[in-house]
Protein backbone atom coordinates (compact mmCIF):
# COMPACT_ATOMS: atom_id res chain seq x y z
CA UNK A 1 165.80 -77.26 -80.79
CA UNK A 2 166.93 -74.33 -83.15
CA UNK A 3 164.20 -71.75 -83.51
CA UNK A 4 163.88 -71.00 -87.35
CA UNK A 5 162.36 -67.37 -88.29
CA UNK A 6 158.59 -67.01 -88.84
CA UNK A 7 159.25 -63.82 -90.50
CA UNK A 8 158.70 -63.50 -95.10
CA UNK A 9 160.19 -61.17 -96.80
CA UNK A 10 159.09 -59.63 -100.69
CA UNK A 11 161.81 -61.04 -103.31
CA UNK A 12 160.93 -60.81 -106.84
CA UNK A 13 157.25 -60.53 -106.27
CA UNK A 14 156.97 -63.50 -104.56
CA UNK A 15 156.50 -63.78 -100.51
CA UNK A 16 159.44 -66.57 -99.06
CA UNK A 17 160.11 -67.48 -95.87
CA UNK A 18 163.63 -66.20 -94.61
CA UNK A 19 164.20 -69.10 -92.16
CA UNK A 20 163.74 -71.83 -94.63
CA UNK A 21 165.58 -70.00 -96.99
CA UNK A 22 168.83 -69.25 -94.80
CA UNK A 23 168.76 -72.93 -93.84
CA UNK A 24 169.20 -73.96 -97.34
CA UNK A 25 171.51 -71.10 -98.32
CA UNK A 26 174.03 -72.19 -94.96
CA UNK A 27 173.97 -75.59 -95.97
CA UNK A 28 174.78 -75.03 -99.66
CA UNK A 29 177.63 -72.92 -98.96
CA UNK A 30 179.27 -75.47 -96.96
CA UNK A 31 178.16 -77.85 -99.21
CA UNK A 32 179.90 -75.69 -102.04
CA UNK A 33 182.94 -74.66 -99.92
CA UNK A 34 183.25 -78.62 -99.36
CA UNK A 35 183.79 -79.19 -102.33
CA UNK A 36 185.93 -76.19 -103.38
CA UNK A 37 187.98 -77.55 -100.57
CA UNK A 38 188.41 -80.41 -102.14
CA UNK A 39 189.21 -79.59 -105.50
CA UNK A 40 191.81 -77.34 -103.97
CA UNK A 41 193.35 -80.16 -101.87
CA UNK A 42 193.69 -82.38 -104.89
CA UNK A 43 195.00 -80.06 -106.99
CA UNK A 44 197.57 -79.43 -104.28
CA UNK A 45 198.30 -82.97 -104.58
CA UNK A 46 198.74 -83.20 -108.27
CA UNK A 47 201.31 -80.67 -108.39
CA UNK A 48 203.23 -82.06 -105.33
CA UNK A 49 203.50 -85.07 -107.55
CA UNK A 50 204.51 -83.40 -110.42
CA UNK A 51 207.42 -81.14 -108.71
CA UNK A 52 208.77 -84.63 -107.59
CA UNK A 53 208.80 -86.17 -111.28
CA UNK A 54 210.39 -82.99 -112.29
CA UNK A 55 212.85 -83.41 -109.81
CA UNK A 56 213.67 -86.63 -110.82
CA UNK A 57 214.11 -85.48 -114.11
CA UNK A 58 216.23 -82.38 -113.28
């Protein structure tokens, strides 16, 4: 089992507890770079479809 930290810290006047916080803040990112990921990949895609109509074209 993953020990979270007990410690708060001040942040905008308000008292928040680090561990909880850097849980959600991990699991966003890779939530967010998941999907950045993705968009990437399909982009990649798109285009590699495109160069080949071109192709055919050319």
């Amino acid at each position: 089992m993953r020990r979270r930290a007990s410690a708060s810290a001040v942040g905008n006047g308000r008292k928040v507890s680090i561990g909880y916080n850097l849980t959600f803040l991990r699991s966003r990112r890779s939530t967010m770079e998941a999907e950045r990921l993705n968009a990437i990949e399909s982009l990649l895609a798109d285009l590699r479809r495109r160069a080949g109509e071109l192709r055919g074209y050319l």
